[in-house]
C-alpha atoms as a PDB file:
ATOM      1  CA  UNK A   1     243.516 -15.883 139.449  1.00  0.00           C
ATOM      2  CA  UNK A   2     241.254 -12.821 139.563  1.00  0.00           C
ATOM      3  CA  UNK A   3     243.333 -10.470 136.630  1.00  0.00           C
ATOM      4  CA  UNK A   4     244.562 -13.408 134.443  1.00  0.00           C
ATOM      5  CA  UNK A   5     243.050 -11.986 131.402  1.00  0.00           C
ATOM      6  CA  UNK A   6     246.636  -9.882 130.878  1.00  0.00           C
ATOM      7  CA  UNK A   7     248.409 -12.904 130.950  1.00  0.00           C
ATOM      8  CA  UNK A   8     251.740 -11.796 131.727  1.00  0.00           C
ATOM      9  CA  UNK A   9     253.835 -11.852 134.847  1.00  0.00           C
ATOM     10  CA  UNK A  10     253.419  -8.007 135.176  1.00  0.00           C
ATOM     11  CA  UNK A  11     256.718  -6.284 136.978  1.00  0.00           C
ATOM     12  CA  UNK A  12     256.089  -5.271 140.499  1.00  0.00           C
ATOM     13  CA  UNK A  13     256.124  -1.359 140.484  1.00  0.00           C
ATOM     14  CA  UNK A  14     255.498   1.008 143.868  1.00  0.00           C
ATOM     15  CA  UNK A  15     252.500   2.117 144.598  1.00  0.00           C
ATOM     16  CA  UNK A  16     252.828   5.900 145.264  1.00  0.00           C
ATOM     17  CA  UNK A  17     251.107   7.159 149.055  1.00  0.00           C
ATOM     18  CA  UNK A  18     248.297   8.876 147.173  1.00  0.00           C
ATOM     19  CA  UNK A  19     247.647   5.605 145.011  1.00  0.00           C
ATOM     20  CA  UNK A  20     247.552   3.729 148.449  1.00  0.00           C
ATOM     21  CA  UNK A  21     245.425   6.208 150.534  1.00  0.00           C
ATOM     22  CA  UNK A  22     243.264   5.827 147.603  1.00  0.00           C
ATOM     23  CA  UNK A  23     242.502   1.997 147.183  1.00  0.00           C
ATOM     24  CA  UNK A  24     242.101   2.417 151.012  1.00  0.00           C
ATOM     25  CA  UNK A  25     239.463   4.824 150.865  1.00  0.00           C
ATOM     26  CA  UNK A  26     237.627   2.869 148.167  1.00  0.00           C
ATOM     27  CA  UNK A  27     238.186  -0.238 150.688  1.00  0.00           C
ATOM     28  CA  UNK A  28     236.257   1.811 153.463  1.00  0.00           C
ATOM     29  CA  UNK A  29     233.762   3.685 151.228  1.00  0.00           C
ATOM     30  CA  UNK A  30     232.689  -0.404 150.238  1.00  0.00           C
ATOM     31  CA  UNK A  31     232.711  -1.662 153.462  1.00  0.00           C
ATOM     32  CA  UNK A  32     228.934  -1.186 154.114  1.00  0.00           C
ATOM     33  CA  UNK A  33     228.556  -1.265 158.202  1.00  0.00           C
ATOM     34  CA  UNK A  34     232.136  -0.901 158.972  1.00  0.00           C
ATOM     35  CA  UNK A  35     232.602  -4.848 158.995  1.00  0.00           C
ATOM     36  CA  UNK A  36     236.345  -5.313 158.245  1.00  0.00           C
ATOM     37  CA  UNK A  37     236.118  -6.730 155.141  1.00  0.00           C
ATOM     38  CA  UNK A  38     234.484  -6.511 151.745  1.00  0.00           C
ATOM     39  CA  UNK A  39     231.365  -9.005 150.643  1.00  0.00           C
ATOM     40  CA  UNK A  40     231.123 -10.116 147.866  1.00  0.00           C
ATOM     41  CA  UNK A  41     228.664  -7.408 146.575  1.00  0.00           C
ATOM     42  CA  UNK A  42     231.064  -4.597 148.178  1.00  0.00           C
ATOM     43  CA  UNK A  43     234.140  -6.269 146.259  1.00  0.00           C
ATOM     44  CA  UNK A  44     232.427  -5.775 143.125  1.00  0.00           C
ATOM     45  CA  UNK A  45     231.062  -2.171 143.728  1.00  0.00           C
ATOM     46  CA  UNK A  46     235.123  -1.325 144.739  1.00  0.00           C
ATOM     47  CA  UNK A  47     236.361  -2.707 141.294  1.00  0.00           C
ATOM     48  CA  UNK A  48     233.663  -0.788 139.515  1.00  0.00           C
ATOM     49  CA  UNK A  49     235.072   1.995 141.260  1.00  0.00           C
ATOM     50  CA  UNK A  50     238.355   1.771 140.567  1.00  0.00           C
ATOM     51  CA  UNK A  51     238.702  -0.099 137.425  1.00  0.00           C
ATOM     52  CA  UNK A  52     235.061   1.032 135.663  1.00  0.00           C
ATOM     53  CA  UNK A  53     234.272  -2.350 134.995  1.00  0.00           C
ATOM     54  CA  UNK A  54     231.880  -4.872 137.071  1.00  0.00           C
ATOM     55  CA  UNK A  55     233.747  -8.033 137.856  1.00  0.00           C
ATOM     56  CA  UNK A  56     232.401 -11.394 135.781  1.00  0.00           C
ATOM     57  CA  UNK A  57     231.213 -13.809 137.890  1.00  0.00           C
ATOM     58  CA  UNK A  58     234.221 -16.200 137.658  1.00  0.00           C
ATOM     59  CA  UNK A  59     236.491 -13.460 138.626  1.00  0.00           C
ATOM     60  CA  UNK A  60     234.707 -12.288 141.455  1.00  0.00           C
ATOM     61  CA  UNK A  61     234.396 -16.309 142.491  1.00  0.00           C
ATOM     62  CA  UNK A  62     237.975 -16.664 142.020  1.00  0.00           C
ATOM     63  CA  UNK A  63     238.952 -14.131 144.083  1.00  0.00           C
ATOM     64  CA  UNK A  64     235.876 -15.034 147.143  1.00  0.00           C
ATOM     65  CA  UNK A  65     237.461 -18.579 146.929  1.00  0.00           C
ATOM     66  CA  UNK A  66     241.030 -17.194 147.690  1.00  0.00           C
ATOM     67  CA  UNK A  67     240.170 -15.762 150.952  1.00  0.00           C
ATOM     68  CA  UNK A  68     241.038 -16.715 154.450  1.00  0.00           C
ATOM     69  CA  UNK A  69     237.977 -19.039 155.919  1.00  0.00           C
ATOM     70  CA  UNK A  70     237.593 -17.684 158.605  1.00  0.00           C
ATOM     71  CA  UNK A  71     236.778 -14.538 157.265  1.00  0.00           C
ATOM     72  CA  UNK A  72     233.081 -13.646 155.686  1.00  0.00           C
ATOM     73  CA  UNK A  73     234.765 -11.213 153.168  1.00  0.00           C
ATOM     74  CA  UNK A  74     238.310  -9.461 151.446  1.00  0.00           C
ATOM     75  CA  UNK A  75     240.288  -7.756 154.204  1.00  0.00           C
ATOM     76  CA  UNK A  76     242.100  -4.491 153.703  1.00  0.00           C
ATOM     77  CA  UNK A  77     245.516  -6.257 152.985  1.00  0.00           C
ATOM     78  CA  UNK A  78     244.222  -8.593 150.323  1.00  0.00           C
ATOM     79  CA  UNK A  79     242.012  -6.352 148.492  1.00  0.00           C
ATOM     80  CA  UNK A  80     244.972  -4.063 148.337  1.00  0.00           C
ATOM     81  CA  UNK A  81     247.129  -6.672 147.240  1.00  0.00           C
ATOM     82  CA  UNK A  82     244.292  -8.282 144.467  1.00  0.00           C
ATOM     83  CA  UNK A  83     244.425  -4.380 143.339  1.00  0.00           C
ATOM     84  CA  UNK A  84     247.928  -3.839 143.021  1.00  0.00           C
ATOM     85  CA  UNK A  85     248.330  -7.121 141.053  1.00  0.00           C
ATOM     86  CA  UNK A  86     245.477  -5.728 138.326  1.00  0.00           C
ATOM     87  CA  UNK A  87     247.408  -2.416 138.306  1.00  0.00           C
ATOM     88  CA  UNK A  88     250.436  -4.162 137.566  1.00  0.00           C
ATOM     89  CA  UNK A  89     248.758  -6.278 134.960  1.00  0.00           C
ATOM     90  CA  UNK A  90     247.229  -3.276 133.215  1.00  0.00           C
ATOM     91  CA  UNK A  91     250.616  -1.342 133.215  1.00  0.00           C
ATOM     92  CA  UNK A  92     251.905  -4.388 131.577  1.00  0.00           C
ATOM     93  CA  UNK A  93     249.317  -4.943 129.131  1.00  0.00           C
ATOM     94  CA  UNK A  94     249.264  -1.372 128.247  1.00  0.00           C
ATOM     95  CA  UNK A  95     253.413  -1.926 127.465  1.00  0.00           C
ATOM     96  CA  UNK A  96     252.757  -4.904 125.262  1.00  0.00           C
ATOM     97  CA  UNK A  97     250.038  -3.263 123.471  1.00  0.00           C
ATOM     98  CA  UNK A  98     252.594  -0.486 122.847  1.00  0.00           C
ATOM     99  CA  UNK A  99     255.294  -2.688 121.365  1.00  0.00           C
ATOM    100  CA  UNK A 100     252.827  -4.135 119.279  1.00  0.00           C
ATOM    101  CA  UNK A 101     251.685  -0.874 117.850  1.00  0.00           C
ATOM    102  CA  UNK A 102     254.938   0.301 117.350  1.00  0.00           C
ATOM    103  CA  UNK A 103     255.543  -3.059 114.727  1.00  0.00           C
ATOM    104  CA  UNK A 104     252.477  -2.313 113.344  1.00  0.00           C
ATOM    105  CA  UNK A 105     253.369   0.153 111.157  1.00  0.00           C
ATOM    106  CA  UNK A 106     250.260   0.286 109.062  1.00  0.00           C
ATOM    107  CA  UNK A 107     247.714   0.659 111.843  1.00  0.00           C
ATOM    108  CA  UNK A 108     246.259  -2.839 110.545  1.00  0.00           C
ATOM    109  CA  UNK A 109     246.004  -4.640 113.494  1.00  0.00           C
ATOM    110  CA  UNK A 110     247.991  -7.683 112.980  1.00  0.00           C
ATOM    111  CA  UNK A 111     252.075  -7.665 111.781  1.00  0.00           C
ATOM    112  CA  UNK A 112     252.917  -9.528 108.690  1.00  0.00           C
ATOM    113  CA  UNK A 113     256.490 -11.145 107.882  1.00  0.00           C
ATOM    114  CA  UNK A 114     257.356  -8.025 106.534  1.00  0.00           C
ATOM    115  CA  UNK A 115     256.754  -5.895 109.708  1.00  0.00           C
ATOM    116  CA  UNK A 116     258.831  -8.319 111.572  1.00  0.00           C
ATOM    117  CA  UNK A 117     261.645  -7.653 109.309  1.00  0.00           C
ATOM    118  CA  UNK A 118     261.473  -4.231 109.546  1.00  0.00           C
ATOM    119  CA  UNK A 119     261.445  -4.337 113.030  1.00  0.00           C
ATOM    120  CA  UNK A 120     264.377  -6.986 113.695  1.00  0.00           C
ATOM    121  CA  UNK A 121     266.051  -4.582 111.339  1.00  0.00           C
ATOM    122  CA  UNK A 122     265.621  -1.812 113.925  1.00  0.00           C
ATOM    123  CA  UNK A 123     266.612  -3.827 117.184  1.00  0.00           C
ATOM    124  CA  UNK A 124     268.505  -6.709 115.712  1.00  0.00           C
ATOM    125  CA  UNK A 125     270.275  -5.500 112.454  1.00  0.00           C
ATOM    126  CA  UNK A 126     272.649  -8.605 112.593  1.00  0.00           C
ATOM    127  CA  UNK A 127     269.950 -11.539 113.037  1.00  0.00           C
ATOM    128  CA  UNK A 128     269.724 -13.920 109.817  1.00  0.00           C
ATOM    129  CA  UNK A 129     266.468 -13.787 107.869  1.00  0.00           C
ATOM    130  CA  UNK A 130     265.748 -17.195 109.032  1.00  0.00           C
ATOM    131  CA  UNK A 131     266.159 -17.154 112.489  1.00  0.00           C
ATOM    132  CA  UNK A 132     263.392 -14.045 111.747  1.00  0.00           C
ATOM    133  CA  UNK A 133     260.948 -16.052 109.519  1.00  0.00           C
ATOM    134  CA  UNK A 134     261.483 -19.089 112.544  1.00  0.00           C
ATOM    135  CA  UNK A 135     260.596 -16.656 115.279  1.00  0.00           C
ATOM    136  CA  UNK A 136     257.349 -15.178 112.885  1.00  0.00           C
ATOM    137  CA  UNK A 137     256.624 -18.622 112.270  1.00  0.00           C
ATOM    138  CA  UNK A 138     256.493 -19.714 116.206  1.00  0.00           C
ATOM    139  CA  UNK A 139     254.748 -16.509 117.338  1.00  0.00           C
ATOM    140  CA  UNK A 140     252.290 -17.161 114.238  1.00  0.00           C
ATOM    141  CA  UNK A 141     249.693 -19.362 116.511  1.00  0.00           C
ATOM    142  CA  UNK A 142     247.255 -20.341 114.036  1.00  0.00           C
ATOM    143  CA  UNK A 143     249.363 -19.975 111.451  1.00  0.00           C
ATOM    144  CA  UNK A 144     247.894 -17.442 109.031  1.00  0.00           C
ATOM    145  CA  UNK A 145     250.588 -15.790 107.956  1.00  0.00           C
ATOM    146  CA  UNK A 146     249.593 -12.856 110.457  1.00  0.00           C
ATOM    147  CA  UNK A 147     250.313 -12.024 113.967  1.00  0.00           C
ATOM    148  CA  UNK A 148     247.882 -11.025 115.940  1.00  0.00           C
ATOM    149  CA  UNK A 149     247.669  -9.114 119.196  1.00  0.00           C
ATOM    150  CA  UNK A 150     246.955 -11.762 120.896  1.00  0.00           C
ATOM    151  CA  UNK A 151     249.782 -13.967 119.598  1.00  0.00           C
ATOM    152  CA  UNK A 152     252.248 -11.379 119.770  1.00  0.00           C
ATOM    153  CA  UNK A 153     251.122 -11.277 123.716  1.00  0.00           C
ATOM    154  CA  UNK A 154     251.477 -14.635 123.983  1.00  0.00           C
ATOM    155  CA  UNK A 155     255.194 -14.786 122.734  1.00  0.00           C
ATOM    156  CA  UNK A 156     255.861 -11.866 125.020  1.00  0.00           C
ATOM    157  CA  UNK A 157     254.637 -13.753 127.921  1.00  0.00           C
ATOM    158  CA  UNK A 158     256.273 -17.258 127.115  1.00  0.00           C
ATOM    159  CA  UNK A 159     258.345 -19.065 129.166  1.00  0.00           C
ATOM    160  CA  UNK A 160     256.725 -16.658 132.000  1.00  0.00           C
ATOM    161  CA  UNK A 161     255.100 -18.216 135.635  1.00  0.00           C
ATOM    162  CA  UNK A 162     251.626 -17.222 136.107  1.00  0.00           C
ATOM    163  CA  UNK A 163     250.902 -14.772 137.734  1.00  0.00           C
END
């Protein structure tokens, strides 16, 4: 899918009016000759627009392979959908990155066994050391005696559909 790079199955928030009337006016201001729809050029000028970022190729393929056939472009109602799903996966990413930072007491970048500890000791006072060093060890992916970002996201998202 188009905004897999978060990698979680982001919670579904509301989108405020203002938020909506926006994506919609971005949706217009692409569509070049009042078509209906977005080409594939317009689709990439609307998530430069609202994201500040020009689409890779793959994503913008992934998401021109998703639409209806009989359609030369995005319509309105998927291109606000395909934006409300990267919003979502943003918010979420932005949370996870937050938890993460929160462990990382030292600003380092990665969490060690001891920042694990010291944060099971906040949220889980009761839990055995081992279950802790087991749960370290699984969310350790290359096992390097660090936790990463990346593997910390990973564990977060676990066990979680695709989004």
């Amino acid at each position: 899918m188009f905004f897999s790079e978060a990698g979680a199955r982001p919670r579904t928030r509301e989108i405020s009016p203002s938020e909506h009337k926006k994506w919609v006016e971005v949706f217009k201001a692409c569509d070049e000759d009042n078509k209906g729809y977005l080409s594939r050029e317009d689709f990439k000028v609307a998530v430069v627009m609202l994201f500040g970022y020009k689409p890779t190729q793959i994503e913008t393929n992934s998401v021109m392979s998703s639409i209806n056939a009989d359609t030369s472009g995005v319509l309105l109602g998927e291109f606000l959908n395909i934006v409300r799903k990267k919003k979502e996966a943003q918010l979420y990413q932005n949370e996870a990155r937050h938890i993460f930072t929160a462990f990382d007491r030292h600003y380092r970048g990665y969490l060690t066994l001891e920042d694990f500890k010291k944060a099971f000791e906040q949220v889980a006072p009761r839990l055995p050391e081992r279950v802790i060093l087991e749960v370290f060890r699984e969310v350790d992916q290359d096992s390097d005696d660090l936790v990463s970002f990346k593997d910390f996201e990973y564990a977060m998202n676990y066990g979680q559909d695709p989004a």
